[in-house]
N, C-alpha and C. Protein backbone atom coordinates (compact mmCIF):
# COMPACT_ATOMS: atom_id res chain seq x y z
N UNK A 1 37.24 -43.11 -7.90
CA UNK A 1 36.37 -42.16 -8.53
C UNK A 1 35.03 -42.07 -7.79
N UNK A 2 34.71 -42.66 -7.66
CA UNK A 2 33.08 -43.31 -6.95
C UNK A 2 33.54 -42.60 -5.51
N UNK A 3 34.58 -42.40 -4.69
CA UNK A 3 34.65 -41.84 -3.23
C UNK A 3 34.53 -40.29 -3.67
N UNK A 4 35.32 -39.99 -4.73
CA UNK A 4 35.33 -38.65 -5.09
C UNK A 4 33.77 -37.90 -4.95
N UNK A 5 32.96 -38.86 -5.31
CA UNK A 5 31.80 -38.84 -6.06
C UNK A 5 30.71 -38.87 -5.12
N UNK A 6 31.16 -39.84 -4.06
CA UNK A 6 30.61 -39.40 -2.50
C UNK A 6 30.33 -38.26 -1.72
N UNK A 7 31.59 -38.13 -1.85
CA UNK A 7 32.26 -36.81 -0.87
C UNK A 7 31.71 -35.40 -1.27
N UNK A 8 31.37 -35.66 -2.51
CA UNK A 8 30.65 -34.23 -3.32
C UNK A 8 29.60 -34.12 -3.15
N UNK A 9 29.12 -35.86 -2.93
CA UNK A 9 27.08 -35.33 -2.86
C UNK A 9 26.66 -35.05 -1.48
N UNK A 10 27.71 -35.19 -0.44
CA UNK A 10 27.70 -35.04 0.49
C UNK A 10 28.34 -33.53 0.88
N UNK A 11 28.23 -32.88 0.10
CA UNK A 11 28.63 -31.51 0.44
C UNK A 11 27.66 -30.68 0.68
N UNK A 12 27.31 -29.78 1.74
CA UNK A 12 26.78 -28.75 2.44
C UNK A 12 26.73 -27.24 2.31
N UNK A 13 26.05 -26.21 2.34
CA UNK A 13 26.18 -24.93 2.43
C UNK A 13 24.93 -24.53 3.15
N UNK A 14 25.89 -24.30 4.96
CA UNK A 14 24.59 -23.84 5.39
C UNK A 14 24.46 -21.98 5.25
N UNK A 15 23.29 -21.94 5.36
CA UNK A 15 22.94 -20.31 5.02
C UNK A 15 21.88 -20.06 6.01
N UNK A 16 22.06 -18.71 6.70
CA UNK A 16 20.97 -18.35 7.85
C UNK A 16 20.58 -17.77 7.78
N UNK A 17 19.04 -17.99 8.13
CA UNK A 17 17.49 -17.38 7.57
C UNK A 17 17.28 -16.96 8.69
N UNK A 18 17.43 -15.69 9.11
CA UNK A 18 17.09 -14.47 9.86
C UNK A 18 15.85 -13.91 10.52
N UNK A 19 15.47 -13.18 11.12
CA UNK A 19 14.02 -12.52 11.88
C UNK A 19 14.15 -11.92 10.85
N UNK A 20 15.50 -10.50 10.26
CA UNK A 20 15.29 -9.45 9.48
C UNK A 20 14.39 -10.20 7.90
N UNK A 21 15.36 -11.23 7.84
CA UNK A 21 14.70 -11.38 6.18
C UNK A 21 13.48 -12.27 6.57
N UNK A 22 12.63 -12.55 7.29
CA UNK A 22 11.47 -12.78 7.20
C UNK A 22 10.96 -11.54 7.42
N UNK A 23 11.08 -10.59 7.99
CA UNK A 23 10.35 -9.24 8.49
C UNK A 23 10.12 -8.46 6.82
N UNK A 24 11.58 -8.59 5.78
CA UNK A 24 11.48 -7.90 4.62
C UNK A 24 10.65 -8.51 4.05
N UNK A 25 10.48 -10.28 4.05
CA UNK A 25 9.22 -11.00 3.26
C UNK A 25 8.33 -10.68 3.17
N UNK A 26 7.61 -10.41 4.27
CA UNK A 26 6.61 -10.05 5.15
C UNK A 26 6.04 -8.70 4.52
N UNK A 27 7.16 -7.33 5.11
CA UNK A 27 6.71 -6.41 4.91
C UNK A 27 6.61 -5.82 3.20
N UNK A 28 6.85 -6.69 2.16
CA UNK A 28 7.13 -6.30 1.06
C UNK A 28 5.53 -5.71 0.05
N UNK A 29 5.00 -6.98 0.47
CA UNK A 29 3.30 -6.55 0.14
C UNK A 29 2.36 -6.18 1.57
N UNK A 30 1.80 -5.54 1.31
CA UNK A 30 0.52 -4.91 2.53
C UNK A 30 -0.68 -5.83 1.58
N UNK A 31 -1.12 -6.67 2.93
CA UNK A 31 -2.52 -6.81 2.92
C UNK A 31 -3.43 -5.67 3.59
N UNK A 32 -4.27 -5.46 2.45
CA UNK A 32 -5.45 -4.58 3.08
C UNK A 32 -6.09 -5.27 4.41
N UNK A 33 -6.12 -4.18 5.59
CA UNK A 33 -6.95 -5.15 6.61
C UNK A 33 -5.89 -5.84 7.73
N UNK A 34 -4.79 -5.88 7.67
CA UNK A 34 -3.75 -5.86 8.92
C UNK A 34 -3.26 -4.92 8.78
N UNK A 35 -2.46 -4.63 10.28
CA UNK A 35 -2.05 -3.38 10.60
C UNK A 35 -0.96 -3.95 11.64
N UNK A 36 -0.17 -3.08 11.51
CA UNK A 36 1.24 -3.45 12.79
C UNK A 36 1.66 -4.44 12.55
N UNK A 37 1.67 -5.41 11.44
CA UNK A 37 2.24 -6.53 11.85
C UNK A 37 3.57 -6.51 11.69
N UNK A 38 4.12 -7.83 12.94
CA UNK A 38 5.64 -7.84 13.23
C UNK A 38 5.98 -9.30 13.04
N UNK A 39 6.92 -9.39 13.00
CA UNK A 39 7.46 -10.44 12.67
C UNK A 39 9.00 -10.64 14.08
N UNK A 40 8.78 -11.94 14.82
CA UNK A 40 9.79 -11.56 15.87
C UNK A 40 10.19 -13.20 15.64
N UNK A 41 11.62 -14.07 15.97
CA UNK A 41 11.96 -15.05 16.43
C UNK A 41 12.38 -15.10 17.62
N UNK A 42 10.89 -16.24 17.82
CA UNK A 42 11.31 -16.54 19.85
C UNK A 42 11.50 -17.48 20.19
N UNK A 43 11.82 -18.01 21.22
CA UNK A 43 12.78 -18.98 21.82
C UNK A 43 11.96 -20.43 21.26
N UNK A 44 10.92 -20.41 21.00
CA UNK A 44 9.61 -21.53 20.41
C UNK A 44 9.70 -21.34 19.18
N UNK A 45 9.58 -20.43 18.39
CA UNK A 45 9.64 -20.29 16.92
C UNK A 45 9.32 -19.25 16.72
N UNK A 46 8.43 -19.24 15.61
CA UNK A 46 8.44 -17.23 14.65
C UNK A 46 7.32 -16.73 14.91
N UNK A 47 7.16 -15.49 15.76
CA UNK A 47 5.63 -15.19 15.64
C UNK A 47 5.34 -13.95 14.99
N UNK A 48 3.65 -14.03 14.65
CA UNK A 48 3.61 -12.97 13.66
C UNK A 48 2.67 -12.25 14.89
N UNK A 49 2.84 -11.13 15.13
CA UNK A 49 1.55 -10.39 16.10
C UNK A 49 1.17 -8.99 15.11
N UNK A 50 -0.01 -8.74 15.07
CA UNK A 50 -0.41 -7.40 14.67
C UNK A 50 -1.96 -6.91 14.92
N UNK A 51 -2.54 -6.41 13.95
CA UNK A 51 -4.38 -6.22 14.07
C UNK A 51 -4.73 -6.54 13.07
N UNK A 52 -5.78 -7.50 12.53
CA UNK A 52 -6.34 -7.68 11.72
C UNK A 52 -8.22 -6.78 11.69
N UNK A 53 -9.03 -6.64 10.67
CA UNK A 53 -9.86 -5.52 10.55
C UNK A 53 -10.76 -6.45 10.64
N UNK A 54 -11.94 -6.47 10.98
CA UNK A 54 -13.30 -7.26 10.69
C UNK A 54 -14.23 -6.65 11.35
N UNK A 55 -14.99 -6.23 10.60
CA UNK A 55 -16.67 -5.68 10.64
C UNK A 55 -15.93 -4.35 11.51
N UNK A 56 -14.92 -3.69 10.64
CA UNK A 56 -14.66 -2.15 11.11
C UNK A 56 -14.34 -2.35 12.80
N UNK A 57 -13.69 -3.74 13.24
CA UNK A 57 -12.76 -3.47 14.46
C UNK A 57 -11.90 -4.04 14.81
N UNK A 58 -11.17 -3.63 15.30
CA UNK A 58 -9.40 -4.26 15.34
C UNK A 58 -9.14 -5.07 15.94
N UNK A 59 -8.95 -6.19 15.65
CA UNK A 59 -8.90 -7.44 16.19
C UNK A 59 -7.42 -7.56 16.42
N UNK A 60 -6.69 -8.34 17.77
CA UNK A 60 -5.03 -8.43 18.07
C UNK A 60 -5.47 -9.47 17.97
N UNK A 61 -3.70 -10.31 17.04
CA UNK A 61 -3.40 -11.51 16.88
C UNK A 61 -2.14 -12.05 17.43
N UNK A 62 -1.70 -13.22 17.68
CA UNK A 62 -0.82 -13.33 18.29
C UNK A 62 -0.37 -14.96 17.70
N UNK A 63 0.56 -15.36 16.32
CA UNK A 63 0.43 -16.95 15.94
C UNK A 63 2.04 -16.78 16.32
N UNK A 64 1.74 -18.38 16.52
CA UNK A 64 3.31 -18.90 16.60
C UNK A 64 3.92 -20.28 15.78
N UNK A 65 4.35 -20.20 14.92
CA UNK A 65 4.84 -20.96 13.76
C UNK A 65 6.23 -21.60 14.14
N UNK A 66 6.35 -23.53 14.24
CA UNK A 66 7.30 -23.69 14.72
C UNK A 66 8.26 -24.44 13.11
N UNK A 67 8.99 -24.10 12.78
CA UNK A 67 9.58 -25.56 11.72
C UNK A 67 9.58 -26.51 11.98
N UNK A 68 9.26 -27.58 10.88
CA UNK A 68 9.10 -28.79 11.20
C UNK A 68 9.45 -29.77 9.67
N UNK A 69 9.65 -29.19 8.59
CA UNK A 69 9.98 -30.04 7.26
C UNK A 69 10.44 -29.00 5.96
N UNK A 70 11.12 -29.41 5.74
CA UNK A 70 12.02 -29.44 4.04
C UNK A 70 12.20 -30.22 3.64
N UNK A 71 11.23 -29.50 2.76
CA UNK A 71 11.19 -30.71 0.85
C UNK A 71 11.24 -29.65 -0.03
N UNK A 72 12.80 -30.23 -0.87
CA UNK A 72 13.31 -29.48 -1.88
C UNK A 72 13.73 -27.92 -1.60
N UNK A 73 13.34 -26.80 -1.61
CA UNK A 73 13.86 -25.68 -1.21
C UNK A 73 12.73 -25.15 -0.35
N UNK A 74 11.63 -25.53 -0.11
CA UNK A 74 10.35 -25.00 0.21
C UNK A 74 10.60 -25.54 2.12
N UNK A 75 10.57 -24.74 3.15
CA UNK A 75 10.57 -25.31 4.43
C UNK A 75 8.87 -24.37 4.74
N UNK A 76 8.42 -25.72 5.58
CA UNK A 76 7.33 -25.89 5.83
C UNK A 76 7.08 -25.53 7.76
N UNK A 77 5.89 -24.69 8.34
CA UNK A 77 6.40 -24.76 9.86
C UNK A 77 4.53 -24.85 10.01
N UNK A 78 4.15 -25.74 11.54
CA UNK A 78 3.41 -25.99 11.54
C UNK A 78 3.16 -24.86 12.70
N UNK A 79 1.48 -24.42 13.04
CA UNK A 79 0.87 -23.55 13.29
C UNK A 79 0.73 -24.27 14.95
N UNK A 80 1.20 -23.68 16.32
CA UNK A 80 1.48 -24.15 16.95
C UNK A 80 0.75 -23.30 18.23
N UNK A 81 0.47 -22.20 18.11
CA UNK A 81 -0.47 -21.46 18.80
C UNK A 81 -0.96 -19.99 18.26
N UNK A 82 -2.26 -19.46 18.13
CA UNK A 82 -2.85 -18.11 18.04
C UNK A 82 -4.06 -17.97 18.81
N UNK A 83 -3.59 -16.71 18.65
CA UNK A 83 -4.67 -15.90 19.87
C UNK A 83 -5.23 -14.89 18.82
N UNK A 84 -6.46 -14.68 19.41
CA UNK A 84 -7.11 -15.34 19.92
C UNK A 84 -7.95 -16.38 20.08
N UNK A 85 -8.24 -16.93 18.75
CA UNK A 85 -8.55 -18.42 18.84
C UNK A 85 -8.32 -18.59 17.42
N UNK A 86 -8.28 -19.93 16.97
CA UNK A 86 -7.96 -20.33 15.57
C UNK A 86 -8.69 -19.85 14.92
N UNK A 87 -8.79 -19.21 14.21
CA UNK A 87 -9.42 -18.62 13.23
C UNK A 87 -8.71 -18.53 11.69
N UNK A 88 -9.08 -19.51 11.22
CA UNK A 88 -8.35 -19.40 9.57
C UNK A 88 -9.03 -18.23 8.81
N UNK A 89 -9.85 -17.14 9.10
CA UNK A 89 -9.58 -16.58 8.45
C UNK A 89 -8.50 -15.38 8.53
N UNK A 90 -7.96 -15.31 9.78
CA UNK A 90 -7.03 -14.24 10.31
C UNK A 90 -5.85 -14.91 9.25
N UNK A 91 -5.61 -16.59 9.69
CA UNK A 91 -4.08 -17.00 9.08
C UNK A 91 -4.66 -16.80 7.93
N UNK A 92 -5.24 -17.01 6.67
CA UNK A 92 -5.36 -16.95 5.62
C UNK A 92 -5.42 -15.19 4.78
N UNK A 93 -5.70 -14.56 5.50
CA UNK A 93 -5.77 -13.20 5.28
C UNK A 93 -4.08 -12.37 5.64
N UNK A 94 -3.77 -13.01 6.31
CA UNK A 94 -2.17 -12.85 6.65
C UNK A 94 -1.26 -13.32 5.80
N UNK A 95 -1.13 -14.75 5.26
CA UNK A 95 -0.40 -15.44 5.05
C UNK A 95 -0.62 -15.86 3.52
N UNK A 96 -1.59 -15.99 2.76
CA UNK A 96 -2.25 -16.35 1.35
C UNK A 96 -1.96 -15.06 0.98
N UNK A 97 -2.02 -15.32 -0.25
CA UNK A 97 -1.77 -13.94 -1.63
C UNK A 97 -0.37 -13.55 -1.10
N UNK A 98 0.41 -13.93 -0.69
CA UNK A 98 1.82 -13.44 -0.80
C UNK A 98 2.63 -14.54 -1.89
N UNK A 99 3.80 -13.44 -2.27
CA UNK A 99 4.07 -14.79 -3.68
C UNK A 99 5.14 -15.88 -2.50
N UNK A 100 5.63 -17.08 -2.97
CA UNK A 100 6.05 -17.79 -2.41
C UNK A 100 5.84 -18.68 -1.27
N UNK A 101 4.46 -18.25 -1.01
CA UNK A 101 3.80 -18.59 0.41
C UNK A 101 2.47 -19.41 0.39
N UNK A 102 2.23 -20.64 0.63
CA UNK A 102 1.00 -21.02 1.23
C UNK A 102 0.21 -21.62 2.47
N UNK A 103 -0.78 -21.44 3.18
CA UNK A 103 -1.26 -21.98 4.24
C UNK A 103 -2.23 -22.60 4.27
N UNK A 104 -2.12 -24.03 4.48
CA UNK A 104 -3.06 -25.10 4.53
C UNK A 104 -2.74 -25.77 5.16
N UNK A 105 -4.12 -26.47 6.02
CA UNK A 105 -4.43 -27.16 6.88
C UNK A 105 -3.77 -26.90 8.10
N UNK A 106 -3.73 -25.87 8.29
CA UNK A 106 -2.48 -25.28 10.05
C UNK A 106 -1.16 -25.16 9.26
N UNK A 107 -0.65 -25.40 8.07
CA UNK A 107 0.79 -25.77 8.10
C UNK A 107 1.03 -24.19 7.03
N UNK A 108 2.54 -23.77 7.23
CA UNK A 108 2.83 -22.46 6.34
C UNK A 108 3.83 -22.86 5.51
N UNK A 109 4.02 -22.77 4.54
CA UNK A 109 5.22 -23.71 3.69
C UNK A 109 5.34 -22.03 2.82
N UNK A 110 6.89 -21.73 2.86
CA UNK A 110 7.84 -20.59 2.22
C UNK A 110 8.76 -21.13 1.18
N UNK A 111 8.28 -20.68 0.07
CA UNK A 111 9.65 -21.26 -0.78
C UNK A 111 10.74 -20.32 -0.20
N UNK A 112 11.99 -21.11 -0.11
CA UNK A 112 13.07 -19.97 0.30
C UNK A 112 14.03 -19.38 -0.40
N UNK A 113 13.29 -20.01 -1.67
CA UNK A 113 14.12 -18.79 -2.84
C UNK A 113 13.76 -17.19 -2.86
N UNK A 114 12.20 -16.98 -2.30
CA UNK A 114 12.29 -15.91 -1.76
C UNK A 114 13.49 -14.83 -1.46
N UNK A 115 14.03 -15.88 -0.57
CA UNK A 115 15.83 -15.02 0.13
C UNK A 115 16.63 -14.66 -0.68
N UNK A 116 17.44 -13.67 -0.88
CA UNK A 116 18.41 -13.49 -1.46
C UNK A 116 19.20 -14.80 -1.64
N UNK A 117 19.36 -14.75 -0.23
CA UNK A 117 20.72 -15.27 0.52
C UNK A 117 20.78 -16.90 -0.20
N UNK A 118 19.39 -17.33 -0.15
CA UNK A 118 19.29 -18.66 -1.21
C UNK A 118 19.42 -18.72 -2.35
N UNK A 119 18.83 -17.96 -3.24
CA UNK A 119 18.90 -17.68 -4.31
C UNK A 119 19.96 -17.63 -4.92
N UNK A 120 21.35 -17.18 -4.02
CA UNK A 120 22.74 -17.21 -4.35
C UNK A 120 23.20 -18.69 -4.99
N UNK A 121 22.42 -19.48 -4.15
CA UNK A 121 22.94 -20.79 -4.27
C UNK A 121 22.00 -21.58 -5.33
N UNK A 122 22.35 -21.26 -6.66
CA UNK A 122 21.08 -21.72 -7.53
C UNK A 122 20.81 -23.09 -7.87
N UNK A 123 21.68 -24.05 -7.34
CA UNK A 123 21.13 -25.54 -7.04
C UNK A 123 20.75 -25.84 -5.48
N UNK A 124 20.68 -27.73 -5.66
CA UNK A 124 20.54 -27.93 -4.63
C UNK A 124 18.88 -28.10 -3.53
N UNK A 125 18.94 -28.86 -2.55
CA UNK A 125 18.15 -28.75 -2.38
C UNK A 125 17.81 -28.46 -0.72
N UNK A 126 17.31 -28.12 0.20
CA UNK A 126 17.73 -28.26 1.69
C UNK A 126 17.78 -29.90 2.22
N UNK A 127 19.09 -30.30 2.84
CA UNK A 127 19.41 -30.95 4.01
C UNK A 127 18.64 -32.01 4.64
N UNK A 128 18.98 -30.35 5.15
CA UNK A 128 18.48 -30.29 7.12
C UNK A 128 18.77 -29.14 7.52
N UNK A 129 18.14 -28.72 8.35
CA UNK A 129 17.43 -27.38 9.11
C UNK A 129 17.52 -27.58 10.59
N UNK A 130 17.75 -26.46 11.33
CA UNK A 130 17.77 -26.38 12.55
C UNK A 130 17.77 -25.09 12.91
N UNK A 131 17.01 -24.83 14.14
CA UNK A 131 15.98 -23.71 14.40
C UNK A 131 17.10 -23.52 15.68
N UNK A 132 17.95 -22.58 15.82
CA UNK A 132 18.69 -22.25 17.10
C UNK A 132 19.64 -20.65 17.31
N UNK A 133 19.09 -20.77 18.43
CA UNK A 133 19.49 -18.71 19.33
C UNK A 133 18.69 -18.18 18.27
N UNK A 134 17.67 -18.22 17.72
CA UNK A 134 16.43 -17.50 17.00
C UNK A 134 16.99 -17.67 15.46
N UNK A 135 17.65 -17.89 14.66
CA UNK A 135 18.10 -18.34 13.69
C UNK A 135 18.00 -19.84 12.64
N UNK A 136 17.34 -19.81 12.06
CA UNK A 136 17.22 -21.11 11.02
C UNK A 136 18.43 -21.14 10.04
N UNK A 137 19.06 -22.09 10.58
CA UNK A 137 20.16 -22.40 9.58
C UNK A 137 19.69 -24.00 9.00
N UNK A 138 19.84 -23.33 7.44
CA UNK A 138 19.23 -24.09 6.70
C UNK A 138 20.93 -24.66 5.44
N UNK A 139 20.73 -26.37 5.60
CA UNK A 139 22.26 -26.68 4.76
C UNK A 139 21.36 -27.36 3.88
N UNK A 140 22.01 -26.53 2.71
CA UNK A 140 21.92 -26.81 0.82
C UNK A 140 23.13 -27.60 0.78
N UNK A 141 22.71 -29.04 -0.05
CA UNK A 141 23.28 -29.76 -0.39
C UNK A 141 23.56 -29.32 -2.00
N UNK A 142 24.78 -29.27 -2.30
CA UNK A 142 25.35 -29.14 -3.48
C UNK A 142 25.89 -29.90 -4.40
């Protein structure tokens, strides 16, 4: 009974977290004050590029967010380069006031119930994660 019992908690469902469904995250609310922003996965991790507004002029941004932790359903990616220089108020004006989302101290943590595609799976918690050919495949333990 007890192997049975193993074998189950040790069961997996990986599910893959996409460029598109971060791009729909993303594009679902408009912050006043960016413009163009994109959402791309590159060979390093996820970057966000667009214009942010300050004192009526258009400032280009350029961050690059790599994964690095899951705890519970929430994966967390640390802030790994922007242009043009760190400026928390660009990441915070980007990234804060979206639901599911917070940014502190360099780090961006997404709940990923956000996703459909998670949400399917209404237990559980993430794994382990791995960031590969631009794709986060993320395994829910069931």
């Amino acid at each position: 009974m007890f192997q049975r019992f193993n074998s189950l908690k040790e069961r997996t469902v990986n599910i893959p977290v996409t460029e598109e469904m971060f791009r729909y995250l993303f594009s679902k609310q408009n912050i006043e004050g960016i413009n163009k922003l994109s959402v791309s996965f590159e060979e390093e991790g996820i970057a966000f590029d667009g214009e942010v507004i300050k004192l009526m002029l258009p400032i280009s941004f350029h961050i690059l967010l790599v994964p690095f932790l899951a705890t519970g359903r929430k994966l967390s990616f640390e802030l790994k380069r922007i242009k043009p220089v760190n400026n928390n108020w660009i990441n915070n004006k980007i990234f804060n006031g979206r639901t599911g989302i917070t940014f502190e101290n360099n780090i961006l943590t997404i709940d990923l119930n956000q996703f459909e595609k998670i949400r399917k799976v209404p237990f559980g918690t993430i794994r382990n994660f791995q960031y590969t050919n631009k794709v986060i495949w993320c395994q829910i333990g069931i």
